[in-house]
Protein backbone atom coordinates (compact mmCIF):
# COMPACT_ATOMS: atom_id res chain seq x y z
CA UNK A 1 30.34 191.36 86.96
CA UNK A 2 27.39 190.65 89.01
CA UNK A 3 25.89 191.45 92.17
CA UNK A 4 26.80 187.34 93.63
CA UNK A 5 30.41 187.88 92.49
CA UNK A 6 30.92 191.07 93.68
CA UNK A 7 29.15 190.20 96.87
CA UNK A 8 31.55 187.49 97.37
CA UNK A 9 34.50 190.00 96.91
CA UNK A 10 33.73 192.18 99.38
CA UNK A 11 33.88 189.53 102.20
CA UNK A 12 37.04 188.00 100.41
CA UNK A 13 38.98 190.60 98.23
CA UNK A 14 42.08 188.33 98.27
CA UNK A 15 40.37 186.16 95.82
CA UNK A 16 40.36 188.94 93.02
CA UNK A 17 41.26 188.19 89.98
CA UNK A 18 43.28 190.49 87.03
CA UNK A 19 40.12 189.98 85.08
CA UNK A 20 37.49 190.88 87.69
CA UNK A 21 39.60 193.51 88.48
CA UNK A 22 39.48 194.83 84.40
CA UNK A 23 35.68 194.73 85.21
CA UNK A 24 35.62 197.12 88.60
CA UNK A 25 36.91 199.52 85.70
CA UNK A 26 34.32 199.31 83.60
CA UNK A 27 31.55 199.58 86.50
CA UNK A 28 33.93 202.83 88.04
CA UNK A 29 33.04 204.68 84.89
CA UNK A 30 29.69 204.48 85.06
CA UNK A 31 29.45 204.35 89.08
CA UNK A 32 32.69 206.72 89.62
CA UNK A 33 31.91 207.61 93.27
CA UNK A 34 31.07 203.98 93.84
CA UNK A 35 33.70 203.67 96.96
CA UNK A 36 34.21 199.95 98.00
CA UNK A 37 34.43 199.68 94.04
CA UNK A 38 37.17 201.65 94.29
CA UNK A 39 38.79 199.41 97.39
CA UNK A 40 38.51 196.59 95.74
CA UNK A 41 40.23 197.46 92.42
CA UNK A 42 42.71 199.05 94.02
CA UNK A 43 43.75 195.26 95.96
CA UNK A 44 43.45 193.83 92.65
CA UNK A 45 46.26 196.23 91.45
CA UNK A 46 48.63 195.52 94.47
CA UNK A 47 47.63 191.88 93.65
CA UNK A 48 49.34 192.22 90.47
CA UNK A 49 52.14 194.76 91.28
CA UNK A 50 50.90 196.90 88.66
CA UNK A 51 52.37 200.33 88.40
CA UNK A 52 49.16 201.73 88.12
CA UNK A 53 48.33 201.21 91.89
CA UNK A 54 50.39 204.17 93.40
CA UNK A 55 48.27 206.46 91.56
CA UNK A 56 44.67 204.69 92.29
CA UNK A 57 45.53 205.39 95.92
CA UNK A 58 45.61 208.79 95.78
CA UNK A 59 42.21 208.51 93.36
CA UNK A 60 40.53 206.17 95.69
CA UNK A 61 41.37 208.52 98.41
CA UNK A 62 39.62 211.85 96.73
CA UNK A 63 36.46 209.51 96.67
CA UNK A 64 36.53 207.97 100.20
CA UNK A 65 34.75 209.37 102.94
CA UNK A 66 36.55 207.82 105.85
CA UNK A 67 39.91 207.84 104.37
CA UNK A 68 40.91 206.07 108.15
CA UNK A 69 39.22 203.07 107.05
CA UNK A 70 40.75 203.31 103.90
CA UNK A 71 44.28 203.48 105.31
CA UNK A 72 42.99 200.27 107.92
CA UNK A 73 41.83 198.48 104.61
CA UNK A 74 45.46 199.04 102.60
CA UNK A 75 47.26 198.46 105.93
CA UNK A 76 46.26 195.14 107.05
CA UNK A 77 47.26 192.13 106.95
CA UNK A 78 44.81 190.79 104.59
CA UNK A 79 46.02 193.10 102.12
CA UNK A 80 49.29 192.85 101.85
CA UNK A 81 49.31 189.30 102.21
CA UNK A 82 49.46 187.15 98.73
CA UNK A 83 46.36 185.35 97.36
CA UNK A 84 47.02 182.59 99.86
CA UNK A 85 44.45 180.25 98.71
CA UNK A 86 45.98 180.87 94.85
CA UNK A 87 49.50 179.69 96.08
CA UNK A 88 48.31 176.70 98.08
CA UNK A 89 46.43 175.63 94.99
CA UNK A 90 49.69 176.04 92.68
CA UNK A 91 51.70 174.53 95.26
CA UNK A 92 49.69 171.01 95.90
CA UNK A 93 49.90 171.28 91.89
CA UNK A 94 53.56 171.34 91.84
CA UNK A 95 54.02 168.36 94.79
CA UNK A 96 51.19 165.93 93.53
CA UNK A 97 53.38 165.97 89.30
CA UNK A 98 54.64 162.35 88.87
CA UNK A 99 57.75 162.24 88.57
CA UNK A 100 59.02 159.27 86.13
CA UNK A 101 62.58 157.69 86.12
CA UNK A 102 64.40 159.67 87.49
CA UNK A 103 68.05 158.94 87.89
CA UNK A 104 69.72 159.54 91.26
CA UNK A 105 73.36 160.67 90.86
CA UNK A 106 75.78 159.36 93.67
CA UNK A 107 79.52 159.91 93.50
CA UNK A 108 81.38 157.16 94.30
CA UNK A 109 85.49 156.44 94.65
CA UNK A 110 85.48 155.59 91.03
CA UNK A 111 84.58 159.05 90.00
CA UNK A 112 87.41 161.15 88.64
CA UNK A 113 87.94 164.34 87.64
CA UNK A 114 90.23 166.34 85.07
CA UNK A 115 90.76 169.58 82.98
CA UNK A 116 88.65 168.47 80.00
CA UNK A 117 85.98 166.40 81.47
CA UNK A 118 83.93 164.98 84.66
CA UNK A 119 83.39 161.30 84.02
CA UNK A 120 80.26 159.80 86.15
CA UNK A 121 80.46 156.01 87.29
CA UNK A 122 78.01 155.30 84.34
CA UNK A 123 80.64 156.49 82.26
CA UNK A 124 78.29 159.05 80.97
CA UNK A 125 80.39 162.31 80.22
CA UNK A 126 79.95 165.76 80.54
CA UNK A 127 82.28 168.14 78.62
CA UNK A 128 83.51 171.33 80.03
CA UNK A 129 83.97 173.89 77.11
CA UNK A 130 87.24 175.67 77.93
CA UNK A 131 85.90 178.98 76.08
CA UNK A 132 82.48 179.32 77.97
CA UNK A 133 81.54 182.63 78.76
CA UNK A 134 78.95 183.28 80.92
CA UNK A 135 75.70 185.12 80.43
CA UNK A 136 76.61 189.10 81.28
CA UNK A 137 73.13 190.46 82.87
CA UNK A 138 72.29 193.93 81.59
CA UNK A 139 73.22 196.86 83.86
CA UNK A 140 70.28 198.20 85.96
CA UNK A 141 69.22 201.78 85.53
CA UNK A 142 68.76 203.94 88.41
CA UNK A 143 65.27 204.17 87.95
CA UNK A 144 65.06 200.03 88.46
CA UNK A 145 67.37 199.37 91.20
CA UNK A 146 65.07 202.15 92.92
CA UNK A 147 61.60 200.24 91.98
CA UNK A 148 59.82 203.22 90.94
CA UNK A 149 56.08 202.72 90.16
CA UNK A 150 56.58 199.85 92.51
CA UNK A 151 53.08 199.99 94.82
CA UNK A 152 53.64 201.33 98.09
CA UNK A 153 53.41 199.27 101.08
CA UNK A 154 51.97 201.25 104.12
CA UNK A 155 52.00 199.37 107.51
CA UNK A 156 49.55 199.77 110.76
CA UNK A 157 51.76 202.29 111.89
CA UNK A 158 52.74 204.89 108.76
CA UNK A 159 49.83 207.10 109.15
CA UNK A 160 51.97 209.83 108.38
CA UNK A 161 53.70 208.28 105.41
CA UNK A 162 49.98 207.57 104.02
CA UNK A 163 49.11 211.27 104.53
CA UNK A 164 52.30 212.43 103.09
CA UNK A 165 51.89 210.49 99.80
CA UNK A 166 48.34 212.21 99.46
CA UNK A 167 50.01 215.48 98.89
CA UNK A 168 51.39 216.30 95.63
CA UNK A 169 54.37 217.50 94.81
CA UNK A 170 53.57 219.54 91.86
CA UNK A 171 49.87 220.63 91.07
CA UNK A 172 48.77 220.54 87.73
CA UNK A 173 47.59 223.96 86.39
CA UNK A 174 44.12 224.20 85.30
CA UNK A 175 43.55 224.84 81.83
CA UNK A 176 40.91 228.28 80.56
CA UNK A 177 39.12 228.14 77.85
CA UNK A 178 40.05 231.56 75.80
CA UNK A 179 38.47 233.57 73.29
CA UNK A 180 39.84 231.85 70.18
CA UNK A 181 39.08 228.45 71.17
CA UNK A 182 35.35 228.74 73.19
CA UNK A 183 33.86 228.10 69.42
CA UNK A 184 35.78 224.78 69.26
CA UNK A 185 34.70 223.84 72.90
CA UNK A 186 33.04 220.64 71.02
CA UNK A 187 36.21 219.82 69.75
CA UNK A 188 38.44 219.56 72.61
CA UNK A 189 40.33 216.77 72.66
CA UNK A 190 39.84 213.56 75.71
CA UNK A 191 43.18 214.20 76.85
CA UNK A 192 42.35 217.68 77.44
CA UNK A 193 39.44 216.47 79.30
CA UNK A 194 41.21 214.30 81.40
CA UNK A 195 44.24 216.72 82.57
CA UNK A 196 40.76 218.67 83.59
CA UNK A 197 39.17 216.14 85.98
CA UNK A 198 42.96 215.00 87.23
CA UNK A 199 43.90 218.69 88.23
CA UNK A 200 40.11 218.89 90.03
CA UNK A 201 41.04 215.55 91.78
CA UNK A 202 44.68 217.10 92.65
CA UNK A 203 43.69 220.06 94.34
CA UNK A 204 40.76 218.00 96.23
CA UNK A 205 43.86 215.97 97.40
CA UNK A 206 46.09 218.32 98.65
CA UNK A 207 43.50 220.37 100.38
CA UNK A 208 42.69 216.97 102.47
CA UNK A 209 38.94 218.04 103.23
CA UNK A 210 36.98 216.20 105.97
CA UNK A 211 33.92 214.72 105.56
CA UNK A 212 33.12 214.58 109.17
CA UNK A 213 34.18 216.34 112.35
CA UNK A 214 36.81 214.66 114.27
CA UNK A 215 35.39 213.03 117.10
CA UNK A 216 36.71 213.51 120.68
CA UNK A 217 39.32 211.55 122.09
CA UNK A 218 40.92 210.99 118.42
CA UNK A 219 44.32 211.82 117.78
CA UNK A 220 45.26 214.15 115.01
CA UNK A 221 48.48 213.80 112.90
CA UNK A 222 50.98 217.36 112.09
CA UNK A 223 52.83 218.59 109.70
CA UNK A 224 56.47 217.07 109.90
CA UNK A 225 59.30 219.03 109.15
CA UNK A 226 61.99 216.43 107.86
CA UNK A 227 64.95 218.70 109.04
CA UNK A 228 64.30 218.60 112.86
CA UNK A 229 66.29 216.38 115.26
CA UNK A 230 62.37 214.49 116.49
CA UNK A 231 61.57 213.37 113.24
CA UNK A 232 63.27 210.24 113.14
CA UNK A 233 60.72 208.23 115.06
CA UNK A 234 58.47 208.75 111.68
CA UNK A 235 61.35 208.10 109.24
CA UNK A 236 60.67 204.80 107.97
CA UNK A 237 61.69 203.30 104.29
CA UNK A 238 58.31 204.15 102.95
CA UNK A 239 57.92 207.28 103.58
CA UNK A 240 61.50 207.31 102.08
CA UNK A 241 60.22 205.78 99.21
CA UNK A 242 56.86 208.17 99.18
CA UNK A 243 59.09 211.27 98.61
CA UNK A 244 61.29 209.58 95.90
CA UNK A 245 57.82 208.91 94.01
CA UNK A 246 56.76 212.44 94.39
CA UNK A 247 60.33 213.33 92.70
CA UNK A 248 61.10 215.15 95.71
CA UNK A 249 64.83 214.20 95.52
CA UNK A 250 66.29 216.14 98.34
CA UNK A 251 64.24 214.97 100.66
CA UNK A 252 64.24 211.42 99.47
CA UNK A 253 67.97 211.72 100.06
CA UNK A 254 67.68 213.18 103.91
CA UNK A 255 65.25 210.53 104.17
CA UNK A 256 67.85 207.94 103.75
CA UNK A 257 70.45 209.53 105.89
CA UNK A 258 68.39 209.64 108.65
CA UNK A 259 67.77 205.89 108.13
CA UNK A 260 71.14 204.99 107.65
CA UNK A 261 71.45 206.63 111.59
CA UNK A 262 68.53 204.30 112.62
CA UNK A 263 69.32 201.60 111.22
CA UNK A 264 73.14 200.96 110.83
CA UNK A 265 73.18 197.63 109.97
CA UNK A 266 71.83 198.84 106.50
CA UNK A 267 73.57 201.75 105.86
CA UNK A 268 75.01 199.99 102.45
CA UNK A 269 71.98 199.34 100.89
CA UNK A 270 70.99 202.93 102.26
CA UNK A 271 74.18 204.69 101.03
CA UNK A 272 73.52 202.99 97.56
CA UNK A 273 69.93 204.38 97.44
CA UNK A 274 71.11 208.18 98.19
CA UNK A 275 73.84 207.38 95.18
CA UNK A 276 70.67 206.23 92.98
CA UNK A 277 68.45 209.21 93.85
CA UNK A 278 71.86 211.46 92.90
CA UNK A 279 72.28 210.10 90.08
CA UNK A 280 67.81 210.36 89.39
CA UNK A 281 68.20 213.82 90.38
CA UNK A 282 71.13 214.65 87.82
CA UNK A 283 69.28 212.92 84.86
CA UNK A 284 66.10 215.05 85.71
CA UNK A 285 67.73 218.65 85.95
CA UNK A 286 69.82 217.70 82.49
């Protein structure tokens, strides 16, 4: 990638591409503090619904300074929105194909219709096979009728959902070098290495450090306590969706019920989540 092409990027990141995106990677490990880098990828892997996205934003967050103009960046409209230009293009494709004779079917009086067949007025026939089955689809696990890995979708006004998914539910313990292995320190294996740097990044995360002191005027976000009566203001299905990817079951499930009391109107598809997450949650402790 060059500096023209990536120039042009950063003034229209909806134009990215899965193979410029493959290319921020390669420039992130060599540059790995290299920020709108970092934002740009990360659109090109919402872009493609890729299930590595979910955990790029919490990566992308460690290494952003402002991580308000990150969560302006991921919220906005230009963001979320498809490649616009790309479907417009695919689109005038699909309306300017020639289409060449084409028969236009019209039933008329003549037309008639029994057990075996339907006979057309060009007396061309179509047989009904008595024994057709149809096509049984596969039953969906729970994991797939929830969409996990699915990137999260944050809007203007989920600050606190954003802030929630930067903490982690579990932190990674940091592996010590002992006696018995400090004269095969040369030997350690990459993987090794990278539980290493993903446990530093972890615990950067979940201490949420500021760069800068907050200036005055701004207003601060709190810890929410999902059990009290005020909370469900902040409930919305993405912050829902942030504790089911954190595998924090329980609260993914009061979650739900709190939106099934907000929203009635789509307390099926709500009651049917909290039966998926039961049935998550039973597979996990087994």
């Amino acid at each position: 990638m060059n500096v023209t092409d990536y120039t042009y990027l950063i003034n229209k990141p909806n134009t990215i591409t899965e193979k410029q995106t493959l290319a921020l990677e390669k420039v992130l490990d060599e540059f790995p503090y290299f920020q709108s880098a970092r934002a740009l990828r990360l659109k090109g892997l919402y872009n493609e619904n890729s299930f590595k996205y979910n955990s790029a934003l919490k990566v992308t967050a460690a290494h952003t300074t402002d991580r308000a103009i990150l969560f302006d960046f991921i919220s906005s409209e230009s963001f979320n929105a498809i490649q616009k230009e790309l479907f417009d293009k695919k689109t005038n494709e699909l309306l300017s194909i020639d289409v060449i004779d084409s028969i236009e079917v019209i039933p008329t009086s003549t037309t008639t219709i029994d057990k075996n067949s339907i006979v057309l007025e060009n007396t061309t026939a179509i047989n009904i096979e008595e024994d057709f089955v149809p096509v049984e689809e596969t039953p969906q696990t729970a994991e797939e009728k929830l969409e996990l890995g699915k990137p999260l979708a944050f809007s203007k006004n989920e600050t606190h959902s954003f802030q929630e998914w930067l903490q982690l539910s579990r932190i990674q313990p940091i592996i010590r070098e002992t006696e018995t292995n400090k004269s095969s320190k040369n030997t350690a294996s990459d993987e090794d290495v990278k539980k290493k740097k993903e446990s530093i990044i972890n615990k950067f995360i979940e201490n949420n450090p500021k760069i800068s002191p907050i200036k005055a005027g701004t207003t601060t976000s709190l810890n929410i306590d999902i059990n009290k009566e005020d909370t469900s203001s902040l409930m919305t299905e993405t912050l829902a969706k942030v504790y089911l990817e954190q595998k924090k079951y329980q609260k993914a499930i009061q979650a739900y019920e709190i939106l099934i009391l907000k929203y009635p109107e789509k307390s099926s598809f709500f009651a049917d989540r909290i039966s998926d997450i039961k049935i998550l949650q039973q597979n996990n402790n087994n």
